[in-house]
PDB file of N, CA and C in Angstrom:
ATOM      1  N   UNK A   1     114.902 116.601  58.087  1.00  0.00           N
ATOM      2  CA  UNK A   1     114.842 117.522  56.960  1.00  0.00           C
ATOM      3  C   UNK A   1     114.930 118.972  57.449  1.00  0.00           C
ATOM      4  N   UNK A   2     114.295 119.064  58.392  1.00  0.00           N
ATOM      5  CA  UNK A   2     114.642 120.866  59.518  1.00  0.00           C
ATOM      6  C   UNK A   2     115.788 121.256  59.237  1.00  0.00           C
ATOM      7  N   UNK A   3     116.532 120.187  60.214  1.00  0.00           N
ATOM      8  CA  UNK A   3     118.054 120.310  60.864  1.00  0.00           C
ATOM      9  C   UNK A   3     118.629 120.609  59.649  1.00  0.00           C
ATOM     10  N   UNK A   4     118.432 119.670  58.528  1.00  0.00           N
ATOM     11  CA  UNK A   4     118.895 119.973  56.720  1.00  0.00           C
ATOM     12  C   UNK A   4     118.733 121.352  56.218  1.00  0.00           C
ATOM     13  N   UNK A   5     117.763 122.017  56.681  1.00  0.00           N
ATOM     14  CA  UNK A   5     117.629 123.429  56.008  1.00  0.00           C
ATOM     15  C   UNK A   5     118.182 124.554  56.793  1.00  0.00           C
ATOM     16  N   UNK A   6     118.001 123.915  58.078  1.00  0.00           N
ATOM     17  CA  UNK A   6     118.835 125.003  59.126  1.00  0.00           C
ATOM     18  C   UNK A   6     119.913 125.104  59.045  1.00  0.00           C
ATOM     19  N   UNK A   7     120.897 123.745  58.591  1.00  0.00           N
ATOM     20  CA  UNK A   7     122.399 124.000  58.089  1.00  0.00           C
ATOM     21  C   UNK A   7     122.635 124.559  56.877  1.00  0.00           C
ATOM     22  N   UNK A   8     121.886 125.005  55.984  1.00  0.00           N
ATOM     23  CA  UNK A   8     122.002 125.155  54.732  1.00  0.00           C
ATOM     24  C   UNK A   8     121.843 126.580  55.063  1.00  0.00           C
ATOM     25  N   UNK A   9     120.753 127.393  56.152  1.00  0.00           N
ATOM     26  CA  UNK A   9     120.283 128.736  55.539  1.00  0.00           C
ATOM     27  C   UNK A   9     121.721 128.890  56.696  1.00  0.00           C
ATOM     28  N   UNK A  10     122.179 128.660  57.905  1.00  0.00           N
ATOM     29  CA  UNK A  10     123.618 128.939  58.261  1.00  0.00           C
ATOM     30  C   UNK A  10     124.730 129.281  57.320  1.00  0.00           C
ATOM     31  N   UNK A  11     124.726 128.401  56.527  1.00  0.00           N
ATOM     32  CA  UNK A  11     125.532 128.219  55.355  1.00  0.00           C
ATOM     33  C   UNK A  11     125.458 129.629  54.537  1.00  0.00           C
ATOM     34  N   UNK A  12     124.503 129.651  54.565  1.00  0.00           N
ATOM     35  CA  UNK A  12     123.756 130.962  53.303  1.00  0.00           C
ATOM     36  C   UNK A  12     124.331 132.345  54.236  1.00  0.00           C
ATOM     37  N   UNK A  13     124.180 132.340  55.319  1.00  0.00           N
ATOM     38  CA  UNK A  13     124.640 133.666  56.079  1.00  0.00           C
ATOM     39  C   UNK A  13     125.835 133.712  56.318  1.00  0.00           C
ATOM     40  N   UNK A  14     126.872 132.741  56.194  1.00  0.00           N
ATOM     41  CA  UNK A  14     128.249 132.224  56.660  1.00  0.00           C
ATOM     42  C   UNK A  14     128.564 132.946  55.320  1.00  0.00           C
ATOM     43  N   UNK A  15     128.183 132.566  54.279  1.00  0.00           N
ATOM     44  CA  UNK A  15     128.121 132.747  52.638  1.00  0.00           C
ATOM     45  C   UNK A  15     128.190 134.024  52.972  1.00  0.00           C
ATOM     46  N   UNK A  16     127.316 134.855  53.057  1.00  0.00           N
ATOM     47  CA  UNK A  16     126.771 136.189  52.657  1.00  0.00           C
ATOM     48  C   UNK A  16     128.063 137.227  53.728  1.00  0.00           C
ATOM     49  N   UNK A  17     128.115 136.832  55.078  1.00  0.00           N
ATOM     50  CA  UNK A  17     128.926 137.361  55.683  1.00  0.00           C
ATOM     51  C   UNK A  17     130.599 137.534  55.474  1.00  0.00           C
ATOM     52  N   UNK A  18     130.819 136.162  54.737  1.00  0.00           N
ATOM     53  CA  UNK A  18     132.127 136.085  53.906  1.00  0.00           C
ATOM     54  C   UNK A  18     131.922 136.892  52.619  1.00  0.00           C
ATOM     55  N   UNK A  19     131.469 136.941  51.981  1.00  0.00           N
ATOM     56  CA  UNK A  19     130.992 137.826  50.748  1.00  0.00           C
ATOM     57  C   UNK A  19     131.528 139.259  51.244  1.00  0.00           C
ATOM     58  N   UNK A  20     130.887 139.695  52.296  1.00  0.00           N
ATOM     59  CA  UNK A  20     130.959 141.309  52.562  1.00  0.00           C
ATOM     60  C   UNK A  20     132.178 141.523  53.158  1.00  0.00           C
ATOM     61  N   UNK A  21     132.624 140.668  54.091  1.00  0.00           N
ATOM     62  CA  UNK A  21     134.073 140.793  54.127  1.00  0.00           C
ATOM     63  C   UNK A  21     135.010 141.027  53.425  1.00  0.00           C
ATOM     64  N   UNK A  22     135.011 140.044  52.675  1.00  0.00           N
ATOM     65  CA  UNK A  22     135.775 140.307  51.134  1.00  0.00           C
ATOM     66  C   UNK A  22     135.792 141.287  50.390  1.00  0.00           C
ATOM     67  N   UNK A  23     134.755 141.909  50.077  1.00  0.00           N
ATOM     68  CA  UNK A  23     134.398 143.018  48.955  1.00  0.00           C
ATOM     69  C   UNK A  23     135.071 143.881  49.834  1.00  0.00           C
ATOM     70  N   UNK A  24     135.411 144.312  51.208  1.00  0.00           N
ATOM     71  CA  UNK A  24     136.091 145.349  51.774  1.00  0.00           C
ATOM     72  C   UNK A  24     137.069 144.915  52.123  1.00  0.00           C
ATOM     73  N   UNK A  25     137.753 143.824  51.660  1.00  0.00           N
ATOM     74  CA  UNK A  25     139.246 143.343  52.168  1.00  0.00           C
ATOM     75  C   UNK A  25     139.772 143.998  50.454  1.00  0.00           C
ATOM     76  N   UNK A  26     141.441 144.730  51.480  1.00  0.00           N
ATOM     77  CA  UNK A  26     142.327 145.261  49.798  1.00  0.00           C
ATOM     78  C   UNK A  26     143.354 144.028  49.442  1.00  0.00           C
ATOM     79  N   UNK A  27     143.365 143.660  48.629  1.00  0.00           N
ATOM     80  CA  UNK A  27     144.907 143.173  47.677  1.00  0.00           C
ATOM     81  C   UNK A  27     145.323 143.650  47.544  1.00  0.00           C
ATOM     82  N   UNK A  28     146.849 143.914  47.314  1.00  0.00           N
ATOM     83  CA  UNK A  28     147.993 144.533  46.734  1.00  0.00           C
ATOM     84  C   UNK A  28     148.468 143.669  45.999  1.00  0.00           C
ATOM     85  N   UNK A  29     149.365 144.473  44.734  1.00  0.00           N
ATOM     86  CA  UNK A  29     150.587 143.174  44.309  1.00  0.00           C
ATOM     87  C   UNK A  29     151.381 144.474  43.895  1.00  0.00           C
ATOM     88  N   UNK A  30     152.640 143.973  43.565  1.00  0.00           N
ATOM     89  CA  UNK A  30     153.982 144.842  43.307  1.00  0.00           C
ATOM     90  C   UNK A  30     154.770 144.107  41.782  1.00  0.00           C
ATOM     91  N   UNK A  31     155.539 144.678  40.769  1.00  0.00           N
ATOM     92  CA  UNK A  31     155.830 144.234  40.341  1.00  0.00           C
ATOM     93  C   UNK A  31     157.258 144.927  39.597  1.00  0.00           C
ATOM     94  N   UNK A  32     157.936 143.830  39.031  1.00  0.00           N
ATOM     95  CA  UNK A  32     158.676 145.144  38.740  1.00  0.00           C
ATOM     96  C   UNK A  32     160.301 145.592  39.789  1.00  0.00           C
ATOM     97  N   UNK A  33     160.259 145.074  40.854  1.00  0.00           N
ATOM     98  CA  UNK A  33     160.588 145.656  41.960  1.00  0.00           C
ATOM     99  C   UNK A  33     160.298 146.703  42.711  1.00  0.00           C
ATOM    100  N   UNK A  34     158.836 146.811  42.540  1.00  0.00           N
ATOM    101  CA  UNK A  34     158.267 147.584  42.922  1.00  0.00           C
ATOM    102  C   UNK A  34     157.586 149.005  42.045  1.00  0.00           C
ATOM    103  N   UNK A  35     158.378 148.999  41.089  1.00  0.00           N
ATOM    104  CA  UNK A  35     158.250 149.834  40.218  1.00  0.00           C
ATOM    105  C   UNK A  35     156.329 149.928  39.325  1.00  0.00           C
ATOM    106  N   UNK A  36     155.637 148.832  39.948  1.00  0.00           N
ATOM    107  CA  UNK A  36     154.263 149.049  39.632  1.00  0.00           C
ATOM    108  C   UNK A  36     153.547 148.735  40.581  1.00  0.00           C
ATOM    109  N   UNK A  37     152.506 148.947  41.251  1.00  0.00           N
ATOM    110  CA  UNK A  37     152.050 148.813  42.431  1.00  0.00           C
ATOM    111  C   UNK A  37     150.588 149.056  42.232  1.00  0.00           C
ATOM    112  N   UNK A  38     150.080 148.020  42.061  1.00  0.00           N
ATOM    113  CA  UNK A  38     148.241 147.784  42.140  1.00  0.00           C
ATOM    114  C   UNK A  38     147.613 147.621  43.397  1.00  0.00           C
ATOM    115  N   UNK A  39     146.327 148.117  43.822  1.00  0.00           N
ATOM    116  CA  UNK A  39     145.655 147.537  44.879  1.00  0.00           C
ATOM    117  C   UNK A  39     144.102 147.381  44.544  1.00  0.00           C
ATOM    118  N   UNK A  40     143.463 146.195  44.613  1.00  0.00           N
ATOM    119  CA  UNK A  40     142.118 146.376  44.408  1.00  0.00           C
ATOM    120  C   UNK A  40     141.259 145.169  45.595  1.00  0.00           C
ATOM    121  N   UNK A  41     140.035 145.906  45.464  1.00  0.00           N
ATOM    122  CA  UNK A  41     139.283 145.057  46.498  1.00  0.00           C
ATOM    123  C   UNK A  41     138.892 143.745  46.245  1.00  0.00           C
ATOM    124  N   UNK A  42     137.958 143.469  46.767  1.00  0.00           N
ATOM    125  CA  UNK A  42     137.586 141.817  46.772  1.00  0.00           C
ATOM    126  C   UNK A  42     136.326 141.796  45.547  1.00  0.00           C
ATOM    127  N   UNK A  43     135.841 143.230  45.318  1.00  0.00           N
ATOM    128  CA  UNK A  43     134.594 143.182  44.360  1.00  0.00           C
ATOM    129  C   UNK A  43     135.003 143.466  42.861  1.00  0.00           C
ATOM    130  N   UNK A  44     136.697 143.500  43.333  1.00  0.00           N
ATOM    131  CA  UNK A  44     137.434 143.208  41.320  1.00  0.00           C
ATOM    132  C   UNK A  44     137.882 144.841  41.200  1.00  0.00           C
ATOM    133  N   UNK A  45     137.389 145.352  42.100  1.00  0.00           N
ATOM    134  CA  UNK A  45     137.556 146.927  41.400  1.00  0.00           C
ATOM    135  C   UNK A  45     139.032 147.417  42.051  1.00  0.00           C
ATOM    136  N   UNK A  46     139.833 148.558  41.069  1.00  0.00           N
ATOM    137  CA  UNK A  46     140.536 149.055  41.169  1.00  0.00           C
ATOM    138  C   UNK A  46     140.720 150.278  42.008  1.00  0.00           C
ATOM    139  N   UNK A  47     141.517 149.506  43.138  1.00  0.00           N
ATOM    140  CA  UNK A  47     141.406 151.018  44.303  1.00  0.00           C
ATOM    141  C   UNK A  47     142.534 151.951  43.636  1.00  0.00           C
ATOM    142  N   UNK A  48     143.805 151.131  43.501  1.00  0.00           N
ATOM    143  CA  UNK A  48     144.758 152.419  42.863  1.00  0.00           C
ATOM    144  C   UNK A  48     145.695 151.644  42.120  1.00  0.00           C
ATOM    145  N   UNK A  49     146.263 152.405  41.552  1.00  0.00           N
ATOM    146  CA  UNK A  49     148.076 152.172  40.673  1.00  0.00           C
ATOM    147  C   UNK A  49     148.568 153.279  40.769  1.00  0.00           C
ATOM    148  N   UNK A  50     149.945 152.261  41.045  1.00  0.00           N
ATOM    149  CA  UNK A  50     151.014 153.052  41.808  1.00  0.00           C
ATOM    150  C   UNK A  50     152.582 152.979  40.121  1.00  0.00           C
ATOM    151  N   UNK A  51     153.109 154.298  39.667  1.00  0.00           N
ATOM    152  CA  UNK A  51     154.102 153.464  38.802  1.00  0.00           C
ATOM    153  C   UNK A  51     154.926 154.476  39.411  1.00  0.00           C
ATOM    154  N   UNK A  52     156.553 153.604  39.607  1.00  0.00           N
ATOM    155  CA  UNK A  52     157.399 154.260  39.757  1.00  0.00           C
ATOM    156  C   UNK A  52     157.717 154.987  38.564  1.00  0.00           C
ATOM    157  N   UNK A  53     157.999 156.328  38.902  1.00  0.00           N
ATOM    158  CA  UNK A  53     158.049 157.356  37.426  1.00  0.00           C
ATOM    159  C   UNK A  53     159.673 156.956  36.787  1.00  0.00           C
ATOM    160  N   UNK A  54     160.537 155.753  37.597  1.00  0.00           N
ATOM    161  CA  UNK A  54     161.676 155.604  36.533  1.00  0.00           C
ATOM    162  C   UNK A  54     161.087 154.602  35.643  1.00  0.00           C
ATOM    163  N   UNK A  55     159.986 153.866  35.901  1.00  0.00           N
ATOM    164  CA  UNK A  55     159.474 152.631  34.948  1.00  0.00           C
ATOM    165  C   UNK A  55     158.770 153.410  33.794  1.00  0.00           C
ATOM    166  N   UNK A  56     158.652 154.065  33.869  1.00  0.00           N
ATOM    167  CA  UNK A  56     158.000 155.478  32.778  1.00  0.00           C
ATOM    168  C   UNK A  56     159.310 155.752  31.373  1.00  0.00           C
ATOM    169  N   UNK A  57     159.109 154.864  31.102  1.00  0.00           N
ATOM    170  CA  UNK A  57     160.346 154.642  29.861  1.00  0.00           C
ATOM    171  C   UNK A  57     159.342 155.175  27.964  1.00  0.00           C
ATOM    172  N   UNK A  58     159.471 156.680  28.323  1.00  0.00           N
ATOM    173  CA  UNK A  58     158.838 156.192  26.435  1.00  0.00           C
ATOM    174  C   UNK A  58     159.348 155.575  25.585  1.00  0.00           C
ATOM    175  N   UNK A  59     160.649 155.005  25.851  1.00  0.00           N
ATOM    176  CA  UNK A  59     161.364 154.324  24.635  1.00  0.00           C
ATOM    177  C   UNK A  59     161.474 152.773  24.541  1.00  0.00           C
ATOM    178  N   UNK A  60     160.136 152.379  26.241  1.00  0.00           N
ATOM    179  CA  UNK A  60     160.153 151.174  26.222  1.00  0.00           C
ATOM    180  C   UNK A  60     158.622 150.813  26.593  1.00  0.00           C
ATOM    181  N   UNK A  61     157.554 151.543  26.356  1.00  0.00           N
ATOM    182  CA  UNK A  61     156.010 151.179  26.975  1.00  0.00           C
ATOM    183  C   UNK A  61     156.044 149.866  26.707  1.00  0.00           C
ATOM    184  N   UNK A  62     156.214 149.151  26.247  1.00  0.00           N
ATOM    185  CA  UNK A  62     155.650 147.502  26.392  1.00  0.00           C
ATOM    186  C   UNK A  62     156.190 146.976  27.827  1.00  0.00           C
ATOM    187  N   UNK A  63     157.699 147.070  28.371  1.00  0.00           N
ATOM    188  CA  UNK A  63     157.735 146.664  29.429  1.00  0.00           C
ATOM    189  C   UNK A  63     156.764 147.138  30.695  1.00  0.00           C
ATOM    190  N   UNK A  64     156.941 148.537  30.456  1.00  0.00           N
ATOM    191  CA  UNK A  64     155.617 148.891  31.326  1.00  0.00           C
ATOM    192  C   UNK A  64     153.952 148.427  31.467  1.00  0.00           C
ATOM    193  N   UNK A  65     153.918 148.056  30.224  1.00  0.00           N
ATOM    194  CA  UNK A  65     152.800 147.554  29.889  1.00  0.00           C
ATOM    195  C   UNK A  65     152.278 146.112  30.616  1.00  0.00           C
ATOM    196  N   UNK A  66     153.472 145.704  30.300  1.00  0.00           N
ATOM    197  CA  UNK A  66     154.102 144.133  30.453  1.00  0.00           C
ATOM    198  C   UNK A  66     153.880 143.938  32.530  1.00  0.00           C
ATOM    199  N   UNK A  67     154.339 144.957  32.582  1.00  0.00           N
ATOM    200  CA  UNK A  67     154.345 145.000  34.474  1.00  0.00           C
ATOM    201  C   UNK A  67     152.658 144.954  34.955  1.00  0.00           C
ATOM    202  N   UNK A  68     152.264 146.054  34.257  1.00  0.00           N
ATOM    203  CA  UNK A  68     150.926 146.592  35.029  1.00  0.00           C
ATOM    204  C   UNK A  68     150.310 145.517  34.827  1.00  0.00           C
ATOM    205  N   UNK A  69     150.432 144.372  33.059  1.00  0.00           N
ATOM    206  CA  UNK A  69     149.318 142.947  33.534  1.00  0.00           C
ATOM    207  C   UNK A  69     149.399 141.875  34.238  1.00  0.00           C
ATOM    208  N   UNK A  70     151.422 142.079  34.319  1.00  0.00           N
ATOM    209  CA  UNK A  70     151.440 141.212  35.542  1.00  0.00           C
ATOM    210  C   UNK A  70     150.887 141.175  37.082  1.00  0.00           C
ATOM    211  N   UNK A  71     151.029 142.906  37.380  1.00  0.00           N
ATOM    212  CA  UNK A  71     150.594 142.916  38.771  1.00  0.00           C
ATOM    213  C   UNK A  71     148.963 142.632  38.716  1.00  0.00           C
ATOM    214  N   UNK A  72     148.190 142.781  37.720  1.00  0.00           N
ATOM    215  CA  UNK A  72     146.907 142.787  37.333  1.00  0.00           C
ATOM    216  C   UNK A  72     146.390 140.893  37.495  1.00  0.00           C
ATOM    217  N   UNK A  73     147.298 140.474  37.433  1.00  0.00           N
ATOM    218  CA  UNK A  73     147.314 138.569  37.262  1.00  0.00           C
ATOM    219  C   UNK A  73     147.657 138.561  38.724  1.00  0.00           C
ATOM    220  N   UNK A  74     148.360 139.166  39.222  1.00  0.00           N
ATOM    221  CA  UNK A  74     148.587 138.800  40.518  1.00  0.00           C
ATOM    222  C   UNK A  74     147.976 138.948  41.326  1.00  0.00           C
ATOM    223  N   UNK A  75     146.887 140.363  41.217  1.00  0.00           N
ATOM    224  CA  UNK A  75     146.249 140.586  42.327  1.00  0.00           C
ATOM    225  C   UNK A  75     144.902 139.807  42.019  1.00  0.00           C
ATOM    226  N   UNK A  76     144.231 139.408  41.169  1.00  0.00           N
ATOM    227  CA  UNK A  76     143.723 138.721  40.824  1.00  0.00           C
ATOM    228  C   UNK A  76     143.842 137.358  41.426  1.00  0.00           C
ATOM    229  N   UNK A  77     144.865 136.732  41.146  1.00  0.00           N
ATOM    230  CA  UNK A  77     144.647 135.394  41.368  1.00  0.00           C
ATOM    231  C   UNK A  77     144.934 135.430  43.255  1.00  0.00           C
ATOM    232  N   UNK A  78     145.369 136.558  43.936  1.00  0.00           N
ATOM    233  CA  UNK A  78     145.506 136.200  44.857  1.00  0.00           C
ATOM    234  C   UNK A  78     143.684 136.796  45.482  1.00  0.00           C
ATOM    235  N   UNK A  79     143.364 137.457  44.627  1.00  0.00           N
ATOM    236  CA  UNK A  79     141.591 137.376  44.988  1.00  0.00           C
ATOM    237  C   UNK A  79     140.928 135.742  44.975  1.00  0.00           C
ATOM    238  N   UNK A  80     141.172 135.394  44.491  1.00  0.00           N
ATOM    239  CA  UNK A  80     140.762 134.375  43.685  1.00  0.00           C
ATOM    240  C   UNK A  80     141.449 132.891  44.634  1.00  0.00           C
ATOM    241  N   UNK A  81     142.530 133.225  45.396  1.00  0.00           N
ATOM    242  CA  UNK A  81     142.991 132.310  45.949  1.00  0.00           C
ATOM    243  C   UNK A  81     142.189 132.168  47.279  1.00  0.00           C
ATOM    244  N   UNK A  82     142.096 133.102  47.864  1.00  0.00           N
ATOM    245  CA  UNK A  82     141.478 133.790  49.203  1.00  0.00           C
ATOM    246  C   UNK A  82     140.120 133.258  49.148  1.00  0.00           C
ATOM    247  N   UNK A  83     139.468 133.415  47.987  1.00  0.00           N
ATOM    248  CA  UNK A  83     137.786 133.142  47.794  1.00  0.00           C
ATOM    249  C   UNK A  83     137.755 131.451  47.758  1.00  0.00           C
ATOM    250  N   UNK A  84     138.503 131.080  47.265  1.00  0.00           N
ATOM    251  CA  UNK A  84     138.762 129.178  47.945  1.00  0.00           C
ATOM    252  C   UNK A  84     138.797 129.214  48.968  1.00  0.00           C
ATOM    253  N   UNK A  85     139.837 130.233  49.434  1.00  0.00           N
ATOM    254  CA  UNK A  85     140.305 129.493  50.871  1.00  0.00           C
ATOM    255  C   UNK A  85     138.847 129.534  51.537  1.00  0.00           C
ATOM    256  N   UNK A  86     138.273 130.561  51.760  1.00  0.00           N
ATOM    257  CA  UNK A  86     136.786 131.014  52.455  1.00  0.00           C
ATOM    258  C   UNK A  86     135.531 129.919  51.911  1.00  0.00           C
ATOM    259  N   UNK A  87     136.139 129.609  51.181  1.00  0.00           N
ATOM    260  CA  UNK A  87     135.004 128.454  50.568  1.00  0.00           C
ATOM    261  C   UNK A  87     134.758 127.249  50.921  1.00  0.00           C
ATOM    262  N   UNK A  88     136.241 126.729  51.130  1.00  0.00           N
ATOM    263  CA  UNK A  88     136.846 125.361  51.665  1.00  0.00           C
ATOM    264  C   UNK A  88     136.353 125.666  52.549  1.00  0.00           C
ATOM    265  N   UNK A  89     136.886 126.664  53.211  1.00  0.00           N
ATOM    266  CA  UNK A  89     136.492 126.567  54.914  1.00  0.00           C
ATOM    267  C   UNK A  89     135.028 126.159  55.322  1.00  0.00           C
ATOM    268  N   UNK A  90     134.496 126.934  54.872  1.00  0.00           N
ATOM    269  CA  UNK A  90     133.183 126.931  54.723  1.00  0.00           C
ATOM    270  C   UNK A  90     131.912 126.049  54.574  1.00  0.00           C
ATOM    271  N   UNK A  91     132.721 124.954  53.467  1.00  0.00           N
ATOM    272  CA  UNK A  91     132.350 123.903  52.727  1.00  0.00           C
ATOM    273  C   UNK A  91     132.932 122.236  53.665  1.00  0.00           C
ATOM    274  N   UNK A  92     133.706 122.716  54.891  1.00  0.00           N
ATOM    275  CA  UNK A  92     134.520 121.684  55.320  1.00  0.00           C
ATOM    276  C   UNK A  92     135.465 120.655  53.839  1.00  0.00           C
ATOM    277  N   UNK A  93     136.123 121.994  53.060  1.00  0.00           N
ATOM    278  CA  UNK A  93     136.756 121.095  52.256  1.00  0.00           C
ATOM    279  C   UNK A  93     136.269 120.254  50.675  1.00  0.00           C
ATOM    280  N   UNK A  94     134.994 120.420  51.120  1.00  0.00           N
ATOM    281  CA  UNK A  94     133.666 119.516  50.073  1.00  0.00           C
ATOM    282  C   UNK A  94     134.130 120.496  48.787  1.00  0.00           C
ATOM    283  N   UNK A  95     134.686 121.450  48.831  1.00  0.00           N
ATOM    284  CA  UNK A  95     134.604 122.714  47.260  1.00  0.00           C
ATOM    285  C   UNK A  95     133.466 122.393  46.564  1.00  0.00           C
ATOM    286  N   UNK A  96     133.255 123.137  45.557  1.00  0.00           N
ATOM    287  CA  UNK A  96     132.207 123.678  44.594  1.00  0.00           C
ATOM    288  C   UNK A  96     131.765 122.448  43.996  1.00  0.00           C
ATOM    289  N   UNK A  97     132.601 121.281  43.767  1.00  0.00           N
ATOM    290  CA  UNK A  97     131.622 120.419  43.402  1.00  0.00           C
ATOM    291  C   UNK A  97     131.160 119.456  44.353  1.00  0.00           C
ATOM    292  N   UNK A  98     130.607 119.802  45.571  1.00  0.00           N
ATOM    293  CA  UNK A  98     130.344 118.908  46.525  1.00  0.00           C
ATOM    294  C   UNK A  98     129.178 118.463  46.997  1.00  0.00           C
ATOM    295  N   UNK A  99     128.603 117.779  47.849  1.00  0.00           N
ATOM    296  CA  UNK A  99     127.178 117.448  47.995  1.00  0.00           C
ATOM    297  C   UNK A  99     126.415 117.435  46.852  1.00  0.00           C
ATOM    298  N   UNK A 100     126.376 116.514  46.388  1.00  0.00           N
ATOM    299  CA  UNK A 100     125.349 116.235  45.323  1.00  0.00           C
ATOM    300  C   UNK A 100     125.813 116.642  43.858  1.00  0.00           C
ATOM    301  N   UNK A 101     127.056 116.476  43.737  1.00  0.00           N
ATOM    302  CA  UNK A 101     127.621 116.849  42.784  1.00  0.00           C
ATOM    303  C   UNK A 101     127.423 118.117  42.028  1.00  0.00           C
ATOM    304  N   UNK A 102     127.121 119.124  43.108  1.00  0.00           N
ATOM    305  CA  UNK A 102     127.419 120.549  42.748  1.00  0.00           C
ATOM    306  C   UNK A 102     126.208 121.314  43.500  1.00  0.00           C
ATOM    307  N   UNK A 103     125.562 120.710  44.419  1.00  0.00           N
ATOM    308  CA  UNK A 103     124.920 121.536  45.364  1.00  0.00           C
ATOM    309  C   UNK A 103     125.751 123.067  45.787  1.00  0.00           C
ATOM    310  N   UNK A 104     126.721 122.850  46.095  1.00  0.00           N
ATOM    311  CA  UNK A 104     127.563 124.165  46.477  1.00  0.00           C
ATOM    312  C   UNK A 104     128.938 124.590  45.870  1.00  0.00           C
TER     313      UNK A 104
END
């Protein structure tokens, strides 16, 4: 039962140390052909946007519009992809519903 808690509070610092990594790792995404350009961290927040000033169409804001939620989905899900990957790893694979049917 030791050895059981000693892998678990490992776990918990493996956890916590991946956590802080992340929150200071940047995403980017591009969209557009470049013409929109997001970057945000691992804690969701918005470091910058970038718009190319020819995508600056007043006679067309929805496409523009249309870009910025794409790059907004993108950088997102590639947050979001990354935080599996660190998880799996982590988890040897077991993911979120594992050990005990949702211990972790």
């Amino acid at each position: 039962m030791g050895n059981l808690m000693k892998q678990a509070q490992k776990m918990q610092r493996q956890m916590e140390e991946q956590q802080k990594a992340m929150e200071e790792k940047s995403f980017t995404s591009q969209v557009g052909g470049g013409a929109v350009k997001l970057s945000m961290n691992g804690k969701r927040e918005i470091l910058s946007l970038e718009l190319d000033p020819d995508a600056v169409d007043p006679e067309d804001v929805e496409t523009l519009q249309d870009m910025i939620i794409a790059a907004f989905r993108e950088v997102m899900k590639k947050i979001d992809d990354e935080q599996a990957s660190q998880m799996s790893s982590l988890t040897g694979g077991l993911g979120m519903g594992g050990l005990g049917g949702g211990l972790f």
